[in-house]
N, C-alpha and C. Protein backbone atom coordinates (compact mmCIF):
# COMPACT_ATOMS: atom_id res chain seq x y z
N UNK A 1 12.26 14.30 -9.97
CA UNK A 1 12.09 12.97 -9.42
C UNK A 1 10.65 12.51 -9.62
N UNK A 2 10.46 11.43 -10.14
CA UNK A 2 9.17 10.89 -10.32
C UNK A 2 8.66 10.27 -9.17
N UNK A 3 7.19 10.43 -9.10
CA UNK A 3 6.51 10.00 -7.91
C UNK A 3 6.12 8.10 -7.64
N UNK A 4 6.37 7.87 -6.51
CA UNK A 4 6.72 6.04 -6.56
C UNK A 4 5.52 5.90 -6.37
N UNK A 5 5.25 4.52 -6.60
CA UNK A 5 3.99 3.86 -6.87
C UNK A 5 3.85 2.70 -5.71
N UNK A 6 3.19 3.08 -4.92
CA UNK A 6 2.97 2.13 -3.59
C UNK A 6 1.36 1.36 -3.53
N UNK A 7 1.12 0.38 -3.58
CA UNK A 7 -0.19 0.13 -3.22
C UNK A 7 -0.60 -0.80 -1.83
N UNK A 8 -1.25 -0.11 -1.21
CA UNK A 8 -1.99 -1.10 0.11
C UNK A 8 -1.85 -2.52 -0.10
N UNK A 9 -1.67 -2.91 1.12
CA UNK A 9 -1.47 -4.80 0.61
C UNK A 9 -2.59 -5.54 0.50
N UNK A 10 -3.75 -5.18 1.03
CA UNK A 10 -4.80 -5.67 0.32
C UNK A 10 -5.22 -5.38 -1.52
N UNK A 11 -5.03 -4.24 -2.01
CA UNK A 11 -4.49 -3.94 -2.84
C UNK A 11 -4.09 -3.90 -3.62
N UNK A 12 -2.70 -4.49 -3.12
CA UNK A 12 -1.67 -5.07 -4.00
C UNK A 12 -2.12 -6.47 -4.56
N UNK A 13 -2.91 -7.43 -3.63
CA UNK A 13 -2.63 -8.99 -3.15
C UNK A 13 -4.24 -9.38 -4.19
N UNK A 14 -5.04 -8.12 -4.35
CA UNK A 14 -6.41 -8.37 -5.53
C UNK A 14 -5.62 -8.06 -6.96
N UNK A 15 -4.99 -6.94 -7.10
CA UNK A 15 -4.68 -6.71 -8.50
C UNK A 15 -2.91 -7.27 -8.61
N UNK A 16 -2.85 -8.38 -7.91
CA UNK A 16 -1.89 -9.40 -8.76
C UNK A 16 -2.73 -10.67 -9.22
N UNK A 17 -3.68 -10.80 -8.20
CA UNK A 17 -4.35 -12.06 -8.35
C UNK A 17 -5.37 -11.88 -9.43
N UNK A 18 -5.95 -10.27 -10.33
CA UNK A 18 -5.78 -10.48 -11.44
C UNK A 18 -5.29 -10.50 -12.15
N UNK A 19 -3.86 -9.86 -11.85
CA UNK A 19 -3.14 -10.00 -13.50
C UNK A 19 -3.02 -11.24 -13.26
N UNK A 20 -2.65 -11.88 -12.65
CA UNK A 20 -1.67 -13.76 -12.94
C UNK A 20 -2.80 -14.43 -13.37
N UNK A 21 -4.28 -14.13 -13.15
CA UNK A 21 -5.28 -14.80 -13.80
C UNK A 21 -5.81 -14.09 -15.20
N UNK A 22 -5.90 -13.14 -15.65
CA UNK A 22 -6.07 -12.45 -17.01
C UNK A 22 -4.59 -12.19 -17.79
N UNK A 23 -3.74 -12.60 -17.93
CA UNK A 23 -2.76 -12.59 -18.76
C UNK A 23 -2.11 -11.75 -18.77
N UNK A 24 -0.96 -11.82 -19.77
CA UNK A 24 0.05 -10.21 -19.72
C UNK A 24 -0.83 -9.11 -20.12
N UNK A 25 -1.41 -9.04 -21.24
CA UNK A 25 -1.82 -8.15 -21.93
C UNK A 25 -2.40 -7.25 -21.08
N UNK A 26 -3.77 -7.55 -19.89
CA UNK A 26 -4.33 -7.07 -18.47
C UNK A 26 -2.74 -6.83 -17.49
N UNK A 27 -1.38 -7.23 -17.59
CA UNK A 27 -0.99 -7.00 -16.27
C UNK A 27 -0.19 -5.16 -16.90
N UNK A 28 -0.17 -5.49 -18.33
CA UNK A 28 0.53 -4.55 -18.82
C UNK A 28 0.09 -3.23 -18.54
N UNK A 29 -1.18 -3.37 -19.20
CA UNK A 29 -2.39 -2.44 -19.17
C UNK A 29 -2.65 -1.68 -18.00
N UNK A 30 -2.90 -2.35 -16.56
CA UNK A 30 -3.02 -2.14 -15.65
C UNK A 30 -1.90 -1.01 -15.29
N UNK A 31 -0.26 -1.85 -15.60
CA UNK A 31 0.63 -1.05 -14.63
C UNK A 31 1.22 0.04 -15.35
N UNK A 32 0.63 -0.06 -16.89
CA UNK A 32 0.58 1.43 -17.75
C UNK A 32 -0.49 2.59 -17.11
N UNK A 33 -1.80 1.95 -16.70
CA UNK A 33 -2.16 3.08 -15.95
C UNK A 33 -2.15 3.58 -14.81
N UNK A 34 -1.64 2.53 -14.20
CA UNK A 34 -0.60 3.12 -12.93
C UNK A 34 0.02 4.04 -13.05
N UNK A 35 1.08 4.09 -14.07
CA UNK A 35 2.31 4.67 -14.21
C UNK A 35 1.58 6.03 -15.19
N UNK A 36 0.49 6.17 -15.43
CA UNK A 36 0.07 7.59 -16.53
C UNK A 36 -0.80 8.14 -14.93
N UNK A 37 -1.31 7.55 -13.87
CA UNK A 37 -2.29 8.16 -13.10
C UNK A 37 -0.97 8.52 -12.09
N UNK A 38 0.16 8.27 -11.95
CA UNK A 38 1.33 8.70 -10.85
C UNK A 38 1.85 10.01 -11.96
N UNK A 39 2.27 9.84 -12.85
CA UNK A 39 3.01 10.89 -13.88
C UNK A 39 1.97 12.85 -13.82
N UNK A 40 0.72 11.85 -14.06
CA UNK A 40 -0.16 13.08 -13.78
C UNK A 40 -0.70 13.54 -12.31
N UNK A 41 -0.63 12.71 -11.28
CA UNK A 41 -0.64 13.53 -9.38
C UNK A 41 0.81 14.21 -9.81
N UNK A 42 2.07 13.99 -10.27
CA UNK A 42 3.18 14.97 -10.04
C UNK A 42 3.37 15.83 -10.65
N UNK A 43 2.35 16.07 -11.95
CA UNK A 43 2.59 17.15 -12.65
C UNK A 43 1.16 18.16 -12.59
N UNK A 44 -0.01 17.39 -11.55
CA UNK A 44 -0.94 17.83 -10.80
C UNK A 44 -1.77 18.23 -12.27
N UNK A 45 -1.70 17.77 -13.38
CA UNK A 45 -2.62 17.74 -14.63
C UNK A 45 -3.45 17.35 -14.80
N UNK A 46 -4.46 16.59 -14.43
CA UNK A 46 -5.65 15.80 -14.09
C UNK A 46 -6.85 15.89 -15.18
N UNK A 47 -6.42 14.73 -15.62
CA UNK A 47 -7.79 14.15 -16.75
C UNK A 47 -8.10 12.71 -16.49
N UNK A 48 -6.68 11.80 -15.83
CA UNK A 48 -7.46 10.51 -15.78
C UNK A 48 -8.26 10.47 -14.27
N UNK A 49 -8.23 11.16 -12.67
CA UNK A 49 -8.82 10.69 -12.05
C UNK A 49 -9.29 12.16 -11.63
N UNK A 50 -10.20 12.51 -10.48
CA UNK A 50 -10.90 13.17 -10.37
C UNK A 50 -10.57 13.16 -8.65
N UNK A 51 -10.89 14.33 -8.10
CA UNK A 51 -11.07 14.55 -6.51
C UNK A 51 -11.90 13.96 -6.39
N UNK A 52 -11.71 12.75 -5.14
CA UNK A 52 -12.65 11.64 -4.55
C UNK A 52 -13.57 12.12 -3.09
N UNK A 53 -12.81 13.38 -2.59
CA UNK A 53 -13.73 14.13 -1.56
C UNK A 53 -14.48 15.38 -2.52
N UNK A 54 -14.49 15.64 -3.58
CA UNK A 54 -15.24 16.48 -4.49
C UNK A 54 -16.53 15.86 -5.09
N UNK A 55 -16.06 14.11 -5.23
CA UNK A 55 -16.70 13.25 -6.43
C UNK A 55 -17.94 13.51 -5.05
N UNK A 56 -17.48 12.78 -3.87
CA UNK A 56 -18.04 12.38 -2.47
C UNK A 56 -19.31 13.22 -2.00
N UNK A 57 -18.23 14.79 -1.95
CA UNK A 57 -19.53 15.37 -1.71
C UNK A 57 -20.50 15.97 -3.01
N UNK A 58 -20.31 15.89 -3.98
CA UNK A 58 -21.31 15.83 -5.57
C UNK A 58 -22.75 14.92 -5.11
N UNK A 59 -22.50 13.84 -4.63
CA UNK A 59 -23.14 12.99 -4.52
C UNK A 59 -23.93 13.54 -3.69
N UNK A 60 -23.47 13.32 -2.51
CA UNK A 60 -24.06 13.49 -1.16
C UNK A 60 -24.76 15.28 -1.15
N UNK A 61 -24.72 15.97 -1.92
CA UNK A 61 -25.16 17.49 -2.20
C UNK A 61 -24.33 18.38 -1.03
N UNK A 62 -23.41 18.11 -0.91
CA UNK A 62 -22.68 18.81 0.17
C UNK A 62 -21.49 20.09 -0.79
N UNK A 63 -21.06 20.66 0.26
CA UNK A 63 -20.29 21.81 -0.44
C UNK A 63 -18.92 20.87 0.03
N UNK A 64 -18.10 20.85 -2.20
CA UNK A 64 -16.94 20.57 -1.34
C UNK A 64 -15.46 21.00 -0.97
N UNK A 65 -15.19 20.13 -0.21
CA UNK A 65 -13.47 21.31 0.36
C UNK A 65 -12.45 19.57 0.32
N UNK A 66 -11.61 20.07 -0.85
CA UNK A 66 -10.73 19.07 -0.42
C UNK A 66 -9.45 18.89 0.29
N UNK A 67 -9.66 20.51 1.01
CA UNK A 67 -8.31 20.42 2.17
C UNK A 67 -9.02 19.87 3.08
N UNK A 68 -9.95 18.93 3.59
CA UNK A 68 -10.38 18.62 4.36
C UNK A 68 -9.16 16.97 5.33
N UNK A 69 -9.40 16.72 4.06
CA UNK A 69 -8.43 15.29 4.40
C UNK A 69 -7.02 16.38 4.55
N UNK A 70 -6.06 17.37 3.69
CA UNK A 70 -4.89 17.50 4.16
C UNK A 70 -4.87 17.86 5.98
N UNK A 71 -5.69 18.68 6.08
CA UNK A 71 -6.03 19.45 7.62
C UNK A 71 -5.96 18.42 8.62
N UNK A 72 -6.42 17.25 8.51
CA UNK A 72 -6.66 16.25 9.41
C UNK A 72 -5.42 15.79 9.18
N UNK A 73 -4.79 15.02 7.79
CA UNK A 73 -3.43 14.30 7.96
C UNK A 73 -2.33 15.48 8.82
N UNK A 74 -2.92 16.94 8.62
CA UNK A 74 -1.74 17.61 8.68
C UNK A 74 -1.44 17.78 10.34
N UNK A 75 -2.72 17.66 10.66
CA UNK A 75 -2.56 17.35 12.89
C UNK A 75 -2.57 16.62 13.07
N UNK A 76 -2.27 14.97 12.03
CA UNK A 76 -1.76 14.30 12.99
C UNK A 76 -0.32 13.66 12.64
N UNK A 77 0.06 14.55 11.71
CA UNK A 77 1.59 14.40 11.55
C UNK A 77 2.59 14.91 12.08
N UNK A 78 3.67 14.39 12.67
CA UNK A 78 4.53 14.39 13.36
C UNK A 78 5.10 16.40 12.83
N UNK A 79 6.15 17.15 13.94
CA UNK A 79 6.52 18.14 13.17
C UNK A 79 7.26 18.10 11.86
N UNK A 80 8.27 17.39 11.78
CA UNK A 80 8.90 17.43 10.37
C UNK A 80 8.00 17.06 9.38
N UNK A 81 7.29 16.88 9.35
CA UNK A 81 6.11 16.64 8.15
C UNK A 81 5.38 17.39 8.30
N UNK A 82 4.90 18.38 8.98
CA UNK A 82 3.95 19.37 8.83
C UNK A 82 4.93 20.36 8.10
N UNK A 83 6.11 20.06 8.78
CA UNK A 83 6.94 21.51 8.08
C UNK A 83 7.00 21.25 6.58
N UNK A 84 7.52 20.31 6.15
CA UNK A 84 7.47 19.85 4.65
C UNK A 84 6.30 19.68 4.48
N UNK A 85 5.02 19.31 5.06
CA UNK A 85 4.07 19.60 4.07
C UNK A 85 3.70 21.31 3.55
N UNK A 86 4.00 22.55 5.03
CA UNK A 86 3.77 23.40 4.66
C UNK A 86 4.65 24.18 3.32
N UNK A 87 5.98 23.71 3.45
CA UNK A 87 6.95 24.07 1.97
C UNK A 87 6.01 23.23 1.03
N UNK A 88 5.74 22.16 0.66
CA UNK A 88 4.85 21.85 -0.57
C UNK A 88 3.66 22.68 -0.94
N UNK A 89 2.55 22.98 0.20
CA UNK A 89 2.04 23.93 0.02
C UNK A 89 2.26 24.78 -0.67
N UNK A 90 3.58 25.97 -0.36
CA UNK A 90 3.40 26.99 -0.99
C UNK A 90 4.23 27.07 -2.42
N UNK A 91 5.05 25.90 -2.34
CA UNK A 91 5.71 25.66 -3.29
C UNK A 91 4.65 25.16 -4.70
N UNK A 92 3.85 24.26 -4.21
CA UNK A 92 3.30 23.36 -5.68
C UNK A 92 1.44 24.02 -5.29
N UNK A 93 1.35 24.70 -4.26
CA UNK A 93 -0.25 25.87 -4.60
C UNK A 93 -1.19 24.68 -4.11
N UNK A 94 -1.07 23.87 -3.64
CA UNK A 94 -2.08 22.56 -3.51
C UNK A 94 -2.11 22.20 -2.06
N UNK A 95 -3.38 21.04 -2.13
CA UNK A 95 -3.35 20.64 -0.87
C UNK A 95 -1.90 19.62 -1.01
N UNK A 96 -1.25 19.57 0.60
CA UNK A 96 0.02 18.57 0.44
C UNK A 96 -0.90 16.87 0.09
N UNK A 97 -1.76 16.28 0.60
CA UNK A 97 -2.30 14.95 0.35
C UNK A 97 -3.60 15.52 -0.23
N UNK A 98 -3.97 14.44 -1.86
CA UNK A 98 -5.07 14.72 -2.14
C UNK A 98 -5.61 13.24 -1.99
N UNK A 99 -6.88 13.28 -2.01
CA UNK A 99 -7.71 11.45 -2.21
C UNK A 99 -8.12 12.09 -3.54
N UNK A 100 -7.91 10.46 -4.44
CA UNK A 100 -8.11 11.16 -6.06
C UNK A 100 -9.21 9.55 -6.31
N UNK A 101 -9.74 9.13 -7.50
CA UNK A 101 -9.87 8.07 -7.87
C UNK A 101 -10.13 8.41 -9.09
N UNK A 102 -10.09 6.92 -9.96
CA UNK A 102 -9.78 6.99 -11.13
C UNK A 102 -10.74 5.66 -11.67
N UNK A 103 -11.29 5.74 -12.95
CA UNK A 103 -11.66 4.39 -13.83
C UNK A 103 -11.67 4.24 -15.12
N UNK A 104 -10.99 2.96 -15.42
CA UNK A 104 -10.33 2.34 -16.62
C UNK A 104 -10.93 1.62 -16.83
N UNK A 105 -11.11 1.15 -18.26
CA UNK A 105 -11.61 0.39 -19.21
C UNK A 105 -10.84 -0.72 -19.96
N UNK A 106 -10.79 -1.76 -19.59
CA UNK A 106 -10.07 -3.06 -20.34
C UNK A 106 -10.38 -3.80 -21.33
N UNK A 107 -9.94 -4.47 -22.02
CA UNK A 107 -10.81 -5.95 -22.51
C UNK A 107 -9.64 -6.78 -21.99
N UNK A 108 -10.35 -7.70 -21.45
CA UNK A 108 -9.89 -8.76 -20.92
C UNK A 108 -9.47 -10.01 -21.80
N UNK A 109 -8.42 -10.92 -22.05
CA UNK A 109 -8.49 -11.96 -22.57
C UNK A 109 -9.25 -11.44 -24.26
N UNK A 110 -8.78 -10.42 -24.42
CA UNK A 110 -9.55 -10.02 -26.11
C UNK A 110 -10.48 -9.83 -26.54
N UNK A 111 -11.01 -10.28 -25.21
CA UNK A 111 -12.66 -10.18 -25.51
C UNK A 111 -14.18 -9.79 -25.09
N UNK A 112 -13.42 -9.78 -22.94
CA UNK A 112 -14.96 -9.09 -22.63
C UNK A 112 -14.01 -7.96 -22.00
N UNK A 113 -14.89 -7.17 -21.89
CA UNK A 113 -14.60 -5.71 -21.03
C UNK A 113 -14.52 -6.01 -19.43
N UNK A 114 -13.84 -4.71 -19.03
CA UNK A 114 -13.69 -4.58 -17.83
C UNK A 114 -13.54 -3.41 -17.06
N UNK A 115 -14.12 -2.73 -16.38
CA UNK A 115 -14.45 -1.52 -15.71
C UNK A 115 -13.67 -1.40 -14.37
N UNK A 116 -12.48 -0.90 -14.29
CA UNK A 116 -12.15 -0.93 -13.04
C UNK A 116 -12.00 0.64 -12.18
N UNK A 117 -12.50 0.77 -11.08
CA UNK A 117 -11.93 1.66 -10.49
C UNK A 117 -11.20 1.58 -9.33
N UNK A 118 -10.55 2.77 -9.12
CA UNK A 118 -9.21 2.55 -8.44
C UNK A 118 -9.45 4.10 -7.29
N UNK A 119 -9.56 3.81 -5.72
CA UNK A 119 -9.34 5.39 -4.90
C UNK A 119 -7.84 5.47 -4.52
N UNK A 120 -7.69 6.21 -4.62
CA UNK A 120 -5.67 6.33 -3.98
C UNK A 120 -5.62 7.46 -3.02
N UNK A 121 -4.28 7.78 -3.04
CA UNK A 121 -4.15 9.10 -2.28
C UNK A 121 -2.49 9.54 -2.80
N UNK A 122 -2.44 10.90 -3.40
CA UNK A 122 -1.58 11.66 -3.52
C UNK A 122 -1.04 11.91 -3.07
N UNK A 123 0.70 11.78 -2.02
CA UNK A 123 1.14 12.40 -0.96
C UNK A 123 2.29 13.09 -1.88
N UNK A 124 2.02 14.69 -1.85
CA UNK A 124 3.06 15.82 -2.80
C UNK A 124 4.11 15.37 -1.93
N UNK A 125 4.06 15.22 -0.52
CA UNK A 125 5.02 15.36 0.62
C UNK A 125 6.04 14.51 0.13
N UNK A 126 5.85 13.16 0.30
CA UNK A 126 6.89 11.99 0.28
C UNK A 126 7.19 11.74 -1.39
N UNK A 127 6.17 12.66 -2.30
CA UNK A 127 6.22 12.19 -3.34
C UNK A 127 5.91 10.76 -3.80
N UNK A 128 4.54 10.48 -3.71
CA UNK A 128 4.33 9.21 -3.96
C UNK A 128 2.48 9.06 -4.15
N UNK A 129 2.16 8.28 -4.74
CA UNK A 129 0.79 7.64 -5.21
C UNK A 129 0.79 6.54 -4.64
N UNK A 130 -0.12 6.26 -3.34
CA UNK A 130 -0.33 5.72 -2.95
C UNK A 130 -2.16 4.60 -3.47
N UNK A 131 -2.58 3.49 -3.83
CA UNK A 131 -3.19 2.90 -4.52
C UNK A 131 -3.71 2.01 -3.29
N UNK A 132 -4.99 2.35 -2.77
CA UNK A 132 -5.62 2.02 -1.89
C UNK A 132 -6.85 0.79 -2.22
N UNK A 133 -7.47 1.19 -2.83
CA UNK A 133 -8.51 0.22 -3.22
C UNK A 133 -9.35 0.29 -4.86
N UNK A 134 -9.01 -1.42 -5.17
CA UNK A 134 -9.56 -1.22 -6.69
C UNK A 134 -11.19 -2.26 -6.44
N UNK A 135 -12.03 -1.72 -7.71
CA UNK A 135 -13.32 -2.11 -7.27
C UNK A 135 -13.62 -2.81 -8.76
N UNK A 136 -13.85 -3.51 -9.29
CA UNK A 136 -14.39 -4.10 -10.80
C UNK A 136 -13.17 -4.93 -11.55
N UNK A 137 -12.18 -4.97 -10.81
CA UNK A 137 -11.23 -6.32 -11.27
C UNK A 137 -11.34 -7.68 -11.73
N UNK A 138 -11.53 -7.66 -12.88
CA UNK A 138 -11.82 -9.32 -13.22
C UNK A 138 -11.60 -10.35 -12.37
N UNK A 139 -12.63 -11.26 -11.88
CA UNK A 139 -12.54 -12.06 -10.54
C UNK A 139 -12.45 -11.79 -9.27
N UNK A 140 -12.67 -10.37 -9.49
CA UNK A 140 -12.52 -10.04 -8.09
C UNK A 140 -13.98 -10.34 -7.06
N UNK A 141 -14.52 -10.62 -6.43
CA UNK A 141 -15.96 -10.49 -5.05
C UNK A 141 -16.64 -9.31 -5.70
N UNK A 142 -17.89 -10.24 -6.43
CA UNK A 142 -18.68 -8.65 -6.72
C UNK A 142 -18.39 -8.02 -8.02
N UNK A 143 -17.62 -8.03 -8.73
CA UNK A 143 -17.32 -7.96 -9.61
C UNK A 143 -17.98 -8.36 -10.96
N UNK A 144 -18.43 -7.40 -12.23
CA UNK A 144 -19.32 -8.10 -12.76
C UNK A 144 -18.17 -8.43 -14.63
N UNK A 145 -18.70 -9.82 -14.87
CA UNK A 145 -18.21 -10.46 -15.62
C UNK A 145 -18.50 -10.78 -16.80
């Protein structure tokens, strides 16, 4: 079963409002790498995005642990989800939720570039890629053009 593709509604409500303003070619693009950054959290292969509590603490010079976020989702999830997260555990060797992020490279309209990055979160549990916040979206606040 392939992993579904959910994004936050803030989210969702920036990266429609670029595709409907940059054309098909950007909406295509986009939901092709959607669909290559979900294919690879389920087959846990990782070249397009990177651990975002790894990237986090790189930065910050900290030692890092990215069961940090499962540990916390995992007390405050109800029992039937701790229990299935602990079968994913031992089943797929991983944390059950990872925070991942990812960045892609566009040309826009044929002609200028575009740098976007994207933080999500992996849930092995429900099976799903969850798509939290994108940052360098053509037109987006801040965004450079």
């Amino acid at each position: 079963m392939a992993y579904s593709i959910l994004l936050e509604r803030s989210a969702r409500e920036e990266l429609h409002e670029a595709q409907e303003g940059y054309g098909t070619d950007f909406r295509e693009a986009t939901e092709q790498w959607l669909h290559r950054l979900a294919t690879e959290a389920e087959t846990r292969d990782y070249e397009l995005s990177a651990d975002l509590v790894e990237w986090a603490e790189s930065v910050l010079g900290t030692a890092p642990s990215s069961w940090g976020h499962s540990w916390r989702r995992w007390l405050s999830s109800r029992f039937g989800d701790q229990l299935r997260a602990l079968l994913t555990l031992a089943r797929k060797r991983c944390p059950p939720w990872e925070l991942r992020t990812s960045v892609e490279r566009f040309t826009v309209l044929g002609f200028f570039p575009a740098e976007v990055l994207v933080h999500f979160e992996v849930d092995h549990v429900d099976k799903r890629v969850i798509f939290r916040q994108f940052l360098g979206l053509p037109g987006q606040e801040g965004s450079v053009e």
